[in-house]
PDB file of N, CA and C in Angstrom:
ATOM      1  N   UNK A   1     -48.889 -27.256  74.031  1.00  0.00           N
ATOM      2  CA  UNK A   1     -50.008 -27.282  74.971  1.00  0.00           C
ATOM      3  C   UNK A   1     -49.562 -26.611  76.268  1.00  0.00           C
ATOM      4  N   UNK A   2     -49.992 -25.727  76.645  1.00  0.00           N
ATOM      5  CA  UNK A   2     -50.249 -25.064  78.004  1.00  0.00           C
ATOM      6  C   UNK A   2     -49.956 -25.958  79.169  1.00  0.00           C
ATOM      7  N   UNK A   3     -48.965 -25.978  80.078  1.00  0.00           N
ATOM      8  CA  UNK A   3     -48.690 -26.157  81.403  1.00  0.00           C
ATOM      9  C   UNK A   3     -49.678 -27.089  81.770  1.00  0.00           C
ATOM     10  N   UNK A   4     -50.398 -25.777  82.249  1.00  0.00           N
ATOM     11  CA  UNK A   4     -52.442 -25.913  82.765  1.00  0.00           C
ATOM     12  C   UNK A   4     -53.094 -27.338  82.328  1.00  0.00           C
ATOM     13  N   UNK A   5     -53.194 -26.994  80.939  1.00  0.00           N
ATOM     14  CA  UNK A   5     -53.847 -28.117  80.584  1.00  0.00           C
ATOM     15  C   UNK A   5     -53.013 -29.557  80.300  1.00  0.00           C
ATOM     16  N   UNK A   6     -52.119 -29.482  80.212  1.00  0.00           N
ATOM     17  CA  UNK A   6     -51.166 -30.846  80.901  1.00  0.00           C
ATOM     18  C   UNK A   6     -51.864 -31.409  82.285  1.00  0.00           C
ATOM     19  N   UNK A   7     -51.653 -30.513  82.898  1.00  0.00           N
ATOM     20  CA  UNK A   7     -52.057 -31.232  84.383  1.00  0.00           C
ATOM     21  C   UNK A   7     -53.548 -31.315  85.340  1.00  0.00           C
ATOM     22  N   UNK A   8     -54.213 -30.521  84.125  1.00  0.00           N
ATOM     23  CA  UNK A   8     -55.560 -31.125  84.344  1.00  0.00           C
ATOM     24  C   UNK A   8     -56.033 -32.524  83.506  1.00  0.00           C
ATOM     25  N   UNK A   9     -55.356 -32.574  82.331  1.00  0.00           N
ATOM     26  CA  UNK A   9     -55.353 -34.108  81.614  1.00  0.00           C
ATOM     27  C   UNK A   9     -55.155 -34.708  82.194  1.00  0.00           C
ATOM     28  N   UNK A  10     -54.037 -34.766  82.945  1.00  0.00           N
ATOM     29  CA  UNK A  10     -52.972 -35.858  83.197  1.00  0.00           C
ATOM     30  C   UNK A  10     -53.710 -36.512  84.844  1.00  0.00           C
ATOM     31  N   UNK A  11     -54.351 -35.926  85.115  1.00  0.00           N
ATOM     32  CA  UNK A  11     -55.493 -36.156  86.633  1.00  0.00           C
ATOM     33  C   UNK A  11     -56.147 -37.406  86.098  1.00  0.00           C
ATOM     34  N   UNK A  12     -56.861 -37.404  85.013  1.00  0.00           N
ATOM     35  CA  UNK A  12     -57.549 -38.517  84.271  1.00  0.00           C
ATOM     36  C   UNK A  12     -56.744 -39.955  84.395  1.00  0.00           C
ATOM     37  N   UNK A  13     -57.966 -40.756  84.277  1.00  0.00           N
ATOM     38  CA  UNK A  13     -57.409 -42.115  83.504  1.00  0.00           C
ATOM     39  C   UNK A  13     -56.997 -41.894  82.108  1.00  0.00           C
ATOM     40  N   UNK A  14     -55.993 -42.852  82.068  1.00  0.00           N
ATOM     41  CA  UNK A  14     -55.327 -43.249  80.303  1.00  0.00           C
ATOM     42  C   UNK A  14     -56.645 -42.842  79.426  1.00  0.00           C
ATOM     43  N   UNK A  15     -58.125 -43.666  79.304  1.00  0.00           N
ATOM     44  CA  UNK A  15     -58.842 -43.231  78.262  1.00  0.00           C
ATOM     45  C   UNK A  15     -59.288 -41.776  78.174  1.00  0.00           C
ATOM     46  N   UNK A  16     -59.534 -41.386  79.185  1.00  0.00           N
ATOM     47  CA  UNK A  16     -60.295 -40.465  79.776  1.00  0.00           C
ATOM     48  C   UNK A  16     -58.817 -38.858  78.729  1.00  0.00           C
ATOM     49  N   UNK A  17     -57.792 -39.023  79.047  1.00  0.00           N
ATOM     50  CA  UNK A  17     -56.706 -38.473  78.628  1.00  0.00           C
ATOM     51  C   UNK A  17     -56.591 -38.419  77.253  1.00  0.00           C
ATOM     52  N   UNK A  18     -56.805 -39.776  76.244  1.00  0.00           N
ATOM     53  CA  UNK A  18     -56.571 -39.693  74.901  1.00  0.00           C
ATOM     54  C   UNK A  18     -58.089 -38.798  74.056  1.00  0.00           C
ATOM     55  N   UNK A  19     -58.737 -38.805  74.936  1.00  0.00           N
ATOM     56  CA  UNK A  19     -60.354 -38.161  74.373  1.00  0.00           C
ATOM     57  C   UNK A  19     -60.118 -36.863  74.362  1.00  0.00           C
ATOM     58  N   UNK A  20     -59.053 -35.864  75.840  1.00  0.00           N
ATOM     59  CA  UNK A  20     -58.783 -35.131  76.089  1.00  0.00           C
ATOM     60  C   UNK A  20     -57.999 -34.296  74.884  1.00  0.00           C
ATOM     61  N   UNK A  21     -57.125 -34.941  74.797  1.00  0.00           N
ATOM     62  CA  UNK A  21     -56.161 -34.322  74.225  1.00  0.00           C
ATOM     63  C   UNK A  21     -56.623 -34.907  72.130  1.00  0.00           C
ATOM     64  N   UNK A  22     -57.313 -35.636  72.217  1.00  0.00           N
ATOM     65  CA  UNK A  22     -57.847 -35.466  70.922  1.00  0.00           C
ATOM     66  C   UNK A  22     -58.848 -34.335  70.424  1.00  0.00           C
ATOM     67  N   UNK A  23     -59.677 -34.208  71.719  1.00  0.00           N
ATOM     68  CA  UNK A  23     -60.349 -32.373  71.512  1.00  0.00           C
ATOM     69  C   UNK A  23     -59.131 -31.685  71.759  1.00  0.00           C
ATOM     70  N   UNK A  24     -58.719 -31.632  72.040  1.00  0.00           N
ATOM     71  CA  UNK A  24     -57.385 -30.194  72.318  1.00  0.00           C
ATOM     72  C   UNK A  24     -57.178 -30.271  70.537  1.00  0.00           C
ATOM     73  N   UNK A  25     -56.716 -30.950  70.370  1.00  0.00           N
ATOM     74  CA  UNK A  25     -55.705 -31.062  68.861  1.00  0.00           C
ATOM     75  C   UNK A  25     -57.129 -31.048  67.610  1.00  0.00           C
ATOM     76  N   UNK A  26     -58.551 -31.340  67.907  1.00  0.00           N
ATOM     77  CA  UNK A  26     -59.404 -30.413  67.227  1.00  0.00           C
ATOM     78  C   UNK A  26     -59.809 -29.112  67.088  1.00  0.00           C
ATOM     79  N   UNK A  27     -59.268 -28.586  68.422  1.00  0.00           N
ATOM     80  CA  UNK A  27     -59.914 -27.283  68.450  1.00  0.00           C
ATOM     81  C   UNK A  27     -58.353 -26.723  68.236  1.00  0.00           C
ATOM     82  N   UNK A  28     -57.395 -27.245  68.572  1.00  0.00           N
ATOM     83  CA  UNK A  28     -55.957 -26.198  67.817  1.00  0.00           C
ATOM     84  C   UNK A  28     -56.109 -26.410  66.262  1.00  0.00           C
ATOM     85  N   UNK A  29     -56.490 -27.235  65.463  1.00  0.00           N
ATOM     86  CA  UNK A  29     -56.537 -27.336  64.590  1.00  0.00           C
ATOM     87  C   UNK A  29     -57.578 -26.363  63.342  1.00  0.00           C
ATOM     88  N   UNK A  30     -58.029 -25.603  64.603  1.00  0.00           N
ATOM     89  CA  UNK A  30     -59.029 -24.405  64.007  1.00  0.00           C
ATOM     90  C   UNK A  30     -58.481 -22.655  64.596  1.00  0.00           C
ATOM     91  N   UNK A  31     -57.761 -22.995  65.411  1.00  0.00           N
ATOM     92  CA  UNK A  31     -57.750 -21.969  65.849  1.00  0.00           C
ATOM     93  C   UNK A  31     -56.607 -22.021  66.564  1.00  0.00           C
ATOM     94  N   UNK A  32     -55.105 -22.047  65.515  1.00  0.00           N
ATOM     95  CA  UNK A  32     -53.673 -22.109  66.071  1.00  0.00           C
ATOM     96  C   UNK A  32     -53.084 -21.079  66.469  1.00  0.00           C
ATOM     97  N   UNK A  33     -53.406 -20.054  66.429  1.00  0.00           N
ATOM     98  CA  UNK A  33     -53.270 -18.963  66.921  1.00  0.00           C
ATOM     99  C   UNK A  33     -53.854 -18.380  68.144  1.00  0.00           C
ATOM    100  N   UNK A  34     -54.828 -19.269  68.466  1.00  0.00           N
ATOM    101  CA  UNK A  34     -55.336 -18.555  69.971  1.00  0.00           C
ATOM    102  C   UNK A  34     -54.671 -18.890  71.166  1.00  0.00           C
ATOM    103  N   UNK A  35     -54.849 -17.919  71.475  1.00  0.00           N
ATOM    104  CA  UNK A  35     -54.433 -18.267  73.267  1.00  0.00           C
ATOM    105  C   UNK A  35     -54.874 -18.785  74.321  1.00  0.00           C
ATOM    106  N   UNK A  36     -53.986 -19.925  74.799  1.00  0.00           N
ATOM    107  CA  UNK A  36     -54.530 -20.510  75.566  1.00  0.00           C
ATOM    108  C   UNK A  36     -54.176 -20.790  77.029  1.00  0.00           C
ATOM    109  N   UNK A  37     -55.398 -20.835  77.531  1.00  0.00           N
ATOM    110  CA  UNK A  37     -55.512 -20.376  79.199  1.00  0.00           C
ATOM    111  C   UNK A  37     -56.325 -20.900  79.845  1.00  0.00           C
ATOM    112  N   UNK A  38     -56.468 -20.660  81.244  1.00  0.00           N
ATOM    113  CA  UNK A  38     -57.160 -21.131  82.104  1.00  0.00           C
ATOM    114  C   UNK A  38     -58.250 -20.149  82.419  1.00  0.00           C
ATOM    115  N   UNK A  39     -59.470 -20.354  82.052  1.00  0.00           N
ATOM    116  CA  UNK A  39     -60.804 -19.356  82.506  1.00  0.00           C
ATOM    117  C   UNK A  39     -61.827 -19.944  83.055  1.00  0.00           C
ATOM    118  N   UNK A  40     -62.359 -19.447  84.322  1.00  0.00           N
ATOM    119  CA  UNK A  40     -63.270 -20.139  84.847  1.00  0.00           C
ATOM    120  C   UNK A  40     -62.688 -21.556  85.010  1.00  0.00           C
ATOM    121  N   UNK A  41     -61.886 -21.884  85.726  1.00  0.00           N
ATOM    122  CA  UNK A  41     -60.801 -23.568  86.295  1.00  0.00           C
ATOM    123  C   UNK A  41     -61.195 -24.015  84.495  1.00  0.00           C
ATOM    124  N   UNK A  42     -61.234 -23.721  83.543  1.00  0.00           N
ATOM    125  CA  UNK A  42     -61.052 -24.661  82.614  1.00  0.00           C
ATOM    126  C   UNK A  42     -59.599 -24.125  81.511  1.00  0.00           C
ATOM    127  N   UNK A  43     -59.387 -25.175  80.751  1.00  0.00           N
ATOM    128  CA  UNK A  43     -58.869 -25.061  79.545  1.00  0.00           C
ATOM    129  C   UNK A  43     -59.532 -24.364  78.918  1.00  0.00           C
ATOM    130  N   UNK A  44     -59.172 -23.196  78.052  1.00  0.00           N
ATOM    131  CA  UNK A  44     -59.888 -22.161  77.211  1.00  0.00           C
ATOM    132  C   UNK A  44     -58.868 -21.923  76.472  1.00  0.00           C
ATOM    133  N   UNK A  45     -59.682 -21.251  75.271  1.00  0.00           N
ATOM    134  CA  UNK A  45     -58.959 -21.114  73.524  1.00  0.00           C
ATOM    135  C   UNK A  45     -59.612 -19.368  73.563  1.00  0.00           C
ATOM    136  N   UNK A  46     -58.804 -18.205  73.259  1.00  0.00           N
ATOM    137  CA  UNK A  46     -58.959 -16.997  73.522  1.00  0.00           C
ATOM    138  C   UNK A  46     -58.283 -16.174  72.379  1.00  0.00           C
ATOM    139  N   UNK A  47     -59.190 -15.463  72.078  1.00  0.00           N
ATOM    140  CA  UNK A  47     -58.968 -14.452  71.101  1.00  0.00           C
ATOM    141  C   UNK A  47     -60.101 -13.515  70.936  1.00  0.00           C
ATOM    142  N   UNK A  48     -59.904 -12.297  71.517  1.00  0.00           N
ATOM    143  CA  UNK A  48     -60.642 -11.309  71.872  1.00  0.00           C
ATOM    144  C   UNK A  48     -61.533 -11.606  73.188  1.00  0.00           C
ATOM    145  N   UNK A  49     -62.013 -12.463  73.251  1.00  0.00           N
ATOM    146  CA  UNK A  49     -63.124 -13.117  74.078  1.00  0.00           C
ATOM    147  C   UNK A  49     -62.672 -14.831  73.882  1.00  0.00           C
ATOM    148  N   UNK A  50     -63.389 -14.972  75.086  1.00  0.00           N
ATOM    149  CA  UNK A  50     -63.477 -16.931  75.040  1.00  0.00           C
ATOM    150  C   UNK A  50     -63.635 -17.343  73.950  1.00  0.00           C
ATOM    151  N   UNK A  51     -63.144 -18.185  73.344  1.00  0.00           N
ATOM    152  CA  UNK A  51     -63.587 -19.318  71.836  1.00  0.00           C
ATOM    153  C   UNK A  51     -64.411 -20.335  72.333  1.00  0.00           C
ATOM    154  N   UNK A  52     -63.418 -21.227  73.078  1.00  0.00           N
ATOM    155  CA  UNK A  52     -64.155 -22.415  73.478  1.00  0.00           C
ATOM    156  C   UNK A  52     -63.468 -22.862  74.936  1.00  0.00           C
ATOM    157  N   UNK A  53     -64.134 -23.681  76.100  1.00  0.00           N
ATOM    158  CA  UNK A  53     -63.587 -24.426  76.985  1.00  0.00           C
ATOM    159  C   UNK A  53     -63.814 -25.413  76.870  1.00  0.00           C
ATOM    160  N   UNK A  54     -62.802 -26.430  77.792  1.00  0.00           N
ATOM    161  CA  UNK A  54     -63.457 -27.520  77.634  1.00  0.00           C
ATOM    162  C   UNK A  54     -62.932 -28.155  79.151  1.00  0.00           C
ATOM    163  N   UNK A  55     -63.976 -29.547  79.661  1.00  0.00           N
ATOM    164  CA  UNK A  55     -63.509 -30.019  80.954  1.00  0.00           C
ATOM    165  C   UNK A  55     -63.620 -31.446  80.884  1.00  0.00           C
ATOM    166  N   UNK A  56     -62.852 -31.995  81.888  1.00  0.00           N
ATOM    167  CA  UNK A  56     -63.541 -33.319  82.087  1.00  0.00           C
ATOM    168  C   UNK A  56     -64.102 -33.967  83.426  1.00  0.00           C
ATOM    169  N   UNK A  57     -65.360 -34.149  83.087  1.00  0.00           N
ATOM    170  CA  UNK A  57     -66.350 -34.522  84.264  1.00  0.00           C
ATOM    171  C   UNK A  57     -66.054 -36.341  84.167  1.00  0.00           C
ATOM    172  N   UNK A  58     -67.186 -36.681  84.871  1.00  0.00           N
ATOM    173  CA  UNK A  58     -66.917 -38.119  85.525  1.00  0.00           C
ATOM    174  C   UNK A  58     -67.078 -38.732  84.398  1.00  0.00           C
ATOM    175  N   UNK A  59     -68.357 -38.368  83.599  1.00  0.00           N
ATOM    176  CA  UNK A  59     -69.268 -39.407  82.035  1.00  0.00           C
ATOM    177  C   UNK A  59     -69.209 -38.606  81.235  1.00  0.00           C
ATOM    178  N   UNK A  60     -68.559 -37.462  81.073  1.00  0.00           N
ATOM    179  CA  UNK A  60     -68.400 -36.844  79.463  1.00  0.00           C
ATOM    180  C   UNK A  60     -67.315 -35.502  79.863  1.00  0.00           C
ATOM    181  N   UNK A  61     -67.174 -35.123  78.739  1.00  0.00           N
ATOM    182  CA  UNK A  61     -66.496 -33.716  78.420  1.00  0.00           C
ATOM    183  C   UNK A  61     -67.251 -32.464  78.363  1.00  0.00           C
ATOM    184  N   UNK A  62     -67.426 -31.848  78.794  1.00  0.00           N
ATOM    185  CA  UNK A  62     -68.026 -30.616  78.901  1.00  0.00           C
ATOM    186  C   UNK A  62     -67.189 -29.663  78.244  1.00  0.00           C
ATOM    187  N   UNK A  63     -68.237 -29.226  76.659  1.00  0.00           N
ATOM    188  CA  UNK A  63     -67.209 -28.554  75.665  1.00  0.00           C
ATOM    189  C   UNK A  63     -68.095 -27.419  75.663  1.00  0.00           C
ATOM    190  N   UNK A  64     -67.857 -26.114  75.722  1.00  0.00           N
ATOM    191  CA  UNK A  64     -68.495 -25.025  75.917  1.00  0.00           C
ATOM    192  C   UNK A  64     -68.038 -23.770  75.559  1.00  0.00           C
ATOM    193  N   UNK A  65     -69.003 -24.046  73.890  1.00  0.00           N
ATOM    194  CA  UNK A  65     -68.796 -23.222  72.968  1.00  0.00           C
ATOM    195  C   UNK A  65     -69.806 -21.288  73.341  1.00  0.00           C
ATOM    196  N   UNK A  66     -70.391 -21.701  74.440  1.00  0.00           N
ATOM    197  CA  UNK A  66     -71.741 -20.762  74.518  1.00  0.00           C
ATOM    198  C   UNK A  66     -72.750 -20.610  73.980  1.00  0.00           C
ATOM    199  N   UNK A  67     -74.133 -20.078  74.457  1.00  0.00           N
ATOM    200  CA  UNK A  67     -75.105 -19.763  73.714  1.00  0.00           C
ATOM    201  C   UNK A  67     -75.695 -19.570  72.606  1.00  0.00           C
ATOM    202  N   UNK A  68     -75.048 -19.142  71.697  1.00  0.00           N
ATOM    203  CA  UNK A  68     -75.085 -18.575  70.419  1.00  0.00           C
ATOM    204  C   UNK A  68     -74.492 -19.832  69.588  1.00  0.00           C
ATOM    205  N   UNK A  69     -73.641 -20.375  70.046  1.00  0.00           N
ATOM    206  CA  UNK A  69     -73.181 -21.304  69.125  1.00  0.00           C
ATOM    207  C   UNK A  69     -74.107 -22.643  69.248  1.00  0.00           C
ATOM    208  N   UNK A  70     -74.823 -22.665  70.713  1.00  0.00           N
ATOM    209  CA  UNK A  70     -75.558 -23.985  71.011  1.00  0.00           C
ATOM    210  C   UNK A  70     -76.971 -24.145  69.734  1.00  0.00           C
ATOM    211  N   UNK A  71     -77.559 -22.262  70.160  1.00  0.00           N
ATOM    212  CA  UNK A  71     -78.549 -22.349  69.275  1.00  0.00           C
ATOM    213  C   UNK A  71     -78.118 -22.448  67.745  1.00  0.00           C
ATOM    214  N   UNK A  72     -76.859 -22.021  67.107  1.00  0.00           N
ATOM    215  CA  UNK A  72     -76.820 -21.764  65.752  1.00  0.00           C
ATOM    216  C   UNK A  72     -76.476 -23.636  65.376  1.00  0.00           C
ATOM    217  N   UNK A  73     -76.022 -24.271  66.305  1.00  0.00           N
ATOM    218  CA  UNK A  73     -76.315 -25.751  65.571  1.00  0.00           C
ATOM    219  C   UNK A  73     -77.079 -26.348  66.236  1.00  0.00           C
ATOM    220  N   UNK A  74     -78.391 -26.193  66.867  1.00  0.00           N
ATOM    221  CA  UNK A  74     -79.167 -26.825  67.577  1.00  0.00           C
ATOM    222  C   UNK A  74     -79.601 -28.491  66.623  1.00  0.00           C
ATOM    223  N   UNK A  75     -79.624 -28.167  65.797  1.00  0.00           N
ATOM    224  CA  UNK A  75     -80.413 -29.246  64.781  1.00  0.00           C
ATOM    225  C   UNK A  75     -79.259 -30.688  65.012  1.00  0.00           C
ATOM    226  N   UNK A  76     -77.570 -29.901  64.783  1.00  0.00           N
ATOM    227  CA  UNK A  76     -76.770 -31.449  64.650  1.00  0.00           C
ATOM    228  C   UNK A  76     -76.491 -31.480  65.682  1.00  0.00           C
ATOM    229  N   UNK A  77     -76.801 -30.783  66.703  1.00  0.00           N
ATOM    230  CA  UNK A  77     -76.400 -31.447  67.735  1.00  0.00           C
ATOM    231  C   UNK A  77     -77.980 -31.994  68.955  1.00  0.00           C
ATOM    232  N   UNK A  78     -79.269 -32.457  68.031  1.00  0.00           N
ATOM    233  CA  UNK A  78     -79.661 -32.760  68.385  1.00  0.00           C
ATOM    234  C   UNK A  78     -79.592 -34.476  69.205  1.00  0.00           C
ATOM    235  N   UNK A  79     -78.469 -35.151  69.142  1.00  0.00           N
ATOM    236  CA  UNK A  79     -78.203 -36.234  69.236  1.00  0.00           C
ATOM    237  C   UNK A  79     -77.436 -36.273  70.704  1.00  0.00           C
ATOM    238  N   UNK A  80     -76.540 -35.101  71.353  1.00  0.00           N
ATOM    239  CA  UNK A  80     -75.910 -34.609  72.559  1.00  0.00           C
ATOM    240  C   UNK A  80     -76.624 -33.821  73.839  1.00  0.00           C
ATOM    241  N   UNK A  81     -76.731 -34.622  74.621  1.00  0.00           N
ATOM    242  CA  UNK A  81     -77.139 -33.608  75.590  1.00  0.00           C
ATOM    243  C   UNK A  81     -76.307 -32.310  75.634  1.00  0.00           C
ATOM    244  N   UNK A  82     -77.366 -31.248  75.638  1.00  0.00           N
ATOM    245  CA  UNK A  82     -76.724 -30.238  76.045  1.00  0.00           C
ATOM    246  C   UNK A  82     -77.376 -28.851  76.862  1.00  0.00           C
ATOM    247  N   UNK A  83     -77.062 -27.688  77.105  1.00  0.00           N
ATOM    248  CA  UNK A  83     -77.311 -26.937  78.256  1.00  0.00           C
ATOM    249  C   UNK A  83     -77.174 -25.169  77.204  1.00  0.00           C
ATOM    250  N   UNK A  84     -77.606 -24.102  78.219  1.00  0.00           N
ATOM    251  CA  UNK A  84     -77.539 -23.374  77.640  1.00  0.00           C
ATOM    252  C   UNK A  84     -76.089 -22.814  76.866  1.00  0.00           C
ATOM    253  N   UNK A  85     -75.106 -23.532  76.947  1.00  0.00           N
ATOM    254  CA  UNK A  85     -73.787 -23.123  76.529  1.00  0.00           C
ATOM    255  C   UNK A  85     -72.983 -24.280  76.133  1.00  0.00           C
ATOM    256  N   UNK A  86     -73.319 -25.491  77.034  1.00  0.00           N
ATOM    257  CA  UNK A  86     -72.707 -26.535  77.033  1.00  0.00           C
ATOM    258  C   UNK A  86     -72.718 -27.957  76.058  1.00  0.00           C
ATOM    259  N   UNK A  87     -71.604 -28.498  75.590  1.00  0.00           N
ATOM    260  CA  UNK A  87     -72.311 -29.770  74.925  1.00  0.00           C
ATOM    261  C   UNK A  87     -71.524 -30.855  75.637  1.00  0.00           C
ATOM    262  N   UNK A  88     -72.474 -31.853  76.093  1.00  0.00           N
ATOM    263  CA  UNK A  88     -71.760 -33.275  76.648  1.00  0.00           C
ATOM    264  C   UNK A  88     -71.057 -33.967  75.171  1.00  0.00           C
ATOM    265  N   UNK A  89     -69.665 -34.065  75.782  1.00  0.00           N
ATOM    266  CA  UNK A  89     -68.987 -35.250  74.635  1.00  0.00           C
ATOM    267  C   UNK A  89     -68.934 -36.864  75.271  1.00  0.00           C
ATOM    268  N   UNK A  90     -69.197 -37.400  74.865  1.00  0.00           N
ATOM    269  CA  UNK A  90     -69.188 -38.754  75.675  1.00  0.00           C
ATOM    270  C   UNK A  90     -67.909 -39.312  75.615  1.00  0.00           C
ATOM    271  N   UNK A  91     -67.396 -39.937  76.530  1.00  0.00           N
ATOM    272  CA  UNK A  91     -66.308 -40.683  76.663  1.00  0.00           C
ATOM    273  C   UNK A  91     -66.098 -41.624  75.749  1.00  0.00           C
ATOM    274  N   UNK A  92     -67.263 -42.435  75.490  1.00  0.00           N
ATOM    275  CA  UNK A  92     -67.587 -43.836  74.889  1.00  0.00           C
ATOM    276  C   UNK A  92     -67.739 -43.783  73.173  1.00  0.00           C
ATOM    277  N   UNK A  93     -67.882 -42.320  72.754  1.00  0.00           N
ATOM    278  CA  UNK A  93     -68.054 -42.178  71.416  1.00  0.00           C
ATOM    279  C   UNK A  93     -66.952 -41.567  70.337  1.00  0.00           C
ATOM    280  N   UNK A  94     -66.844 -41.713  69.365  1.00  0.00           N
ATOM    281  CA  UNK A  94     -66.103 -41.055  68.809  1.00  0.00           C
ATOM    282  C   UNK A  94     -66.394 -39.676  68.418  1.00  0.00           C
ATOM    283  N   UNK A  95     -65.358 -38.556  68.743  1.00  0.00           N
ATOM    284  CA  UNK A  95     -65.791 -37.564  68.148  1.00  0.00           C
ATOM    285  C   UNK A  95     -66.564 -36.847  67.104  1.00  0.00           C
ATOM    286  N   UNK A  96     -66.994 -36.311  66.338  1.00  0.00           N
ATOM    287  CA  UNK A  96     -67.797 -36.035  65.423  1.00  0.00           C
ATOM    288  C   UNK A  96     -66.837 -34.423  65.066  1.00  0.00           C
ATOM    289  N   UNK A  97     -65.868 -34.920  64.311  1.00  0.00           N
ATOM    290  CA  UNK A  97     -64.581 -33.454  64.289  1.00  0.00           C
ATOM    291  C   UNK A  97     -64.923 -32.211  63.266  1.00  0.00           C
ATOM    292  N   UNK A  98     -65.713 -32.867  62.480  1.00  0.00           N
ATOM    293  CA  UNK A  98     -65.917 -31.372  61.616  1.00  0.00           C
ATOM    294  C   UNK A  98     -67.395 -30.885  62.295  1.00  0.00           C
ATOM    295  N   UNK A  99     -67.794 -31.557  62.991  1.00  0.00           N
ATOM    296  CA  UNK A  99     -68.515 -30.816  63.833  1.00  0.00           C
ATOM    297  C   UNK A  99     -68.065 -29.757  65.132  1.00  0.00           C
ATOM    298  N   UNK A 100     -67.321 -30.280  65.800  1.00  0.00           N
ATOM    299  CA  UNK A 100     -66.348 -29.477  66.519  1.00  0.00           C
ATOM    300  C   UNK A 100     -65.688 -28.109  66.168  1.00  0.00           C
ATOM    301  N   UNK A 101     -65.263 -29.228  64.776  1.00  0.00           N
ATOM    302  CA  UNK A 101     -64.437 -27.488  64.156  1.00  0.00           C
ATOM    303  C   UNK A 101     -65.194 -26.513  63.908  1.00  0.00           C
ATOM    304  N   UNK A 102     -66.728 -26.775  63.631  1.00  0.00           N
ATOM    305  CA  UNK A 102     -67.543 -25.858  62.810  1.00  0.00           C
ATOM    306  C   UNK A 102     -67.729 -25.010  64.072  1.00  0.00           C
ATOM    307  N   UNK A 103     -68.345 -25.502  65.271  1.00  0.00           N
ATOM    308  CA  UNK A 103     -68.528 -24.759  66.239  1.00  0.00           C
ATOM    309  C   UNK A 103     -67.399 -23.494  66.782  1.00  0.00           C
ATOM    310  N   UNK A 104     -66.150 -24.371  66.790  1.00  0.00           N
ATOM    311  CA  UNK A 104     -65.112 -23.591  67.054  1.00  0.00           C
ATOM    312  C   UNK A 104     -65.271 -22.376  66.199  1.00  0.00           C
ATOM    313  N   UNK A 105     -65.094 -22.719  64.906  1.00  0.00           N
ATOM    314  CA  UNK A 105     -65.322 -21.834  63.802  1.00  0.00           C
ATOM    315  C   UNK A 105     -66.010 -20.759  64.034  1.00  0.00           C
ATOM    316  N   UNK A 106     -67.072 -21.073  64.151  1.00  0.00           N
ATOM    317  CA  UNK A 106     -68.606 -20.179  64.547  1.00  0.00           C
ATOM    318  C   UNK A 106     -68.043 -19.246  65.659  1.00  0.00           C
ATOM    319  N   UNK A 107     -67.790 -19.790  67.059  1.00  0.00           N
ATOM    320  CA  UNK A 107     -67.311 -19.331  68.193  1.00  0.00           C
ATOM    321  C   UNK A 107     -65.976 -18.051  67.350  1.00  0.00           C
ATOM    322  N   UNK A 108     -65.340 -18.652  66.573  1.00  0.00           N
ATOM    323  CA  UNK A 108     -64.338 -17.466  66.661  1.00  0.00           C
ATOM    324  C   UNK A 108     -64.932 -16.215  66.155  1.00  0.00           C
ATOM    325  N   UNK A 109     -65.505 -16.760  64.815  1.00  0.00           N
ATOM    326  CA  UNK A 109     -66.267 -15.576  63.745  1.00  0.00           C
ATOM    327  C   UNK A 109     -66.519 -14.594  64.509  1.00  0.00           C
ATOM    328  N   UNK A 110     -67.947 -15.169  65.701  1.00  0.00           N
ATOM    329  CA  UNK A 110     -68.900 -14.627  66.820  1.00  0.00           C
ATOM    330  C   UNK A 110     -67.483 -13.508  67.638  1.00  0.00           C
ATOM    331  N   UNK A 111     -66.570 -14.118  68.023  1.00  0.00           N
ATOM    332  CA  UNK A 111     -65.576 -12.805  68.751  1.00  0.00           C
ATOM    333  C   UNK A 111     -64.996 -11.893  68.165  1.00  0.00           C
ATOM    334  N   UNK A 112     -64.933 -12.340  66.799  1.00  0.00           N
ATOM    335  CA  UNK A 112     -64.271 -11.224  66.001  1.00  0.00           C
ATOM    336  C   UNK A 112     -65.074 -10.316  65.310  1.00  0.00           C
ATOM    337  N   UNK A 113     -66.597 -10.287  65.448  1.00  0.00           N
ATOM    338  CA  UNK A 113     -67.431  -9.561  65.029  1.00  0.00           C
ATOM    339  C   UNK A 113     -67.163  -7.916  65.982  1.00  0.00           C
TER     340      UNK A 113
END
């Protein structure tokens, strides 16, 4: 894991940290080869273009796969607030990981086109 994103985790509370770094280790788990960096103050997964960022706000995670990926799963992720790029992860819930991955997935396909 990246420097960077060590010490933007590590700002968090204990829970707030294990949610963190359990998306980290979903989205490396799709995409171990990308590079990872700081874009736009976030944690980002890079290969050719952005994959995915991700942040942590006060009441959720802000995972931000972009546009294209929001609309291509609009349907399962009808259950998440979300924004033109963005999906709220909640603190309080458990992940939903092959959902994650799929997005990631999607997101990479989309850069390597």
């Amino acid at each position: 894991m990246l420097q960077e994103f060590k010490d933007i985790i590590e700002t968090q509370d204990q829970e707030k940290q294990e949610k963190l770094i359990a998306l980290y280790s979903i989205i490396k788990e799709v995409v171990p080869n990308a590079t990872e960096k700081i874009s736009w103050g976030m944690p980002t997964f890079f290969e050719k273009k952005n994959i995915v960022h991700f942040f942590p706000n006060k009441n959720h995670i802000g995972f931000y796969p972009g546009p294209a990926a929001i609309e291509h799963f609009q349907q399962e992720l009808i259950t998440y607030k979300t924004s033109k790029g963005a999906i709220h992860l909640s603190y309080s819930k458990d992940f939903d990981k092959e959902l994650i991955q799929a997005i990631t997935l999607f997101s990479l396909e989309e850069n390597l086109k």
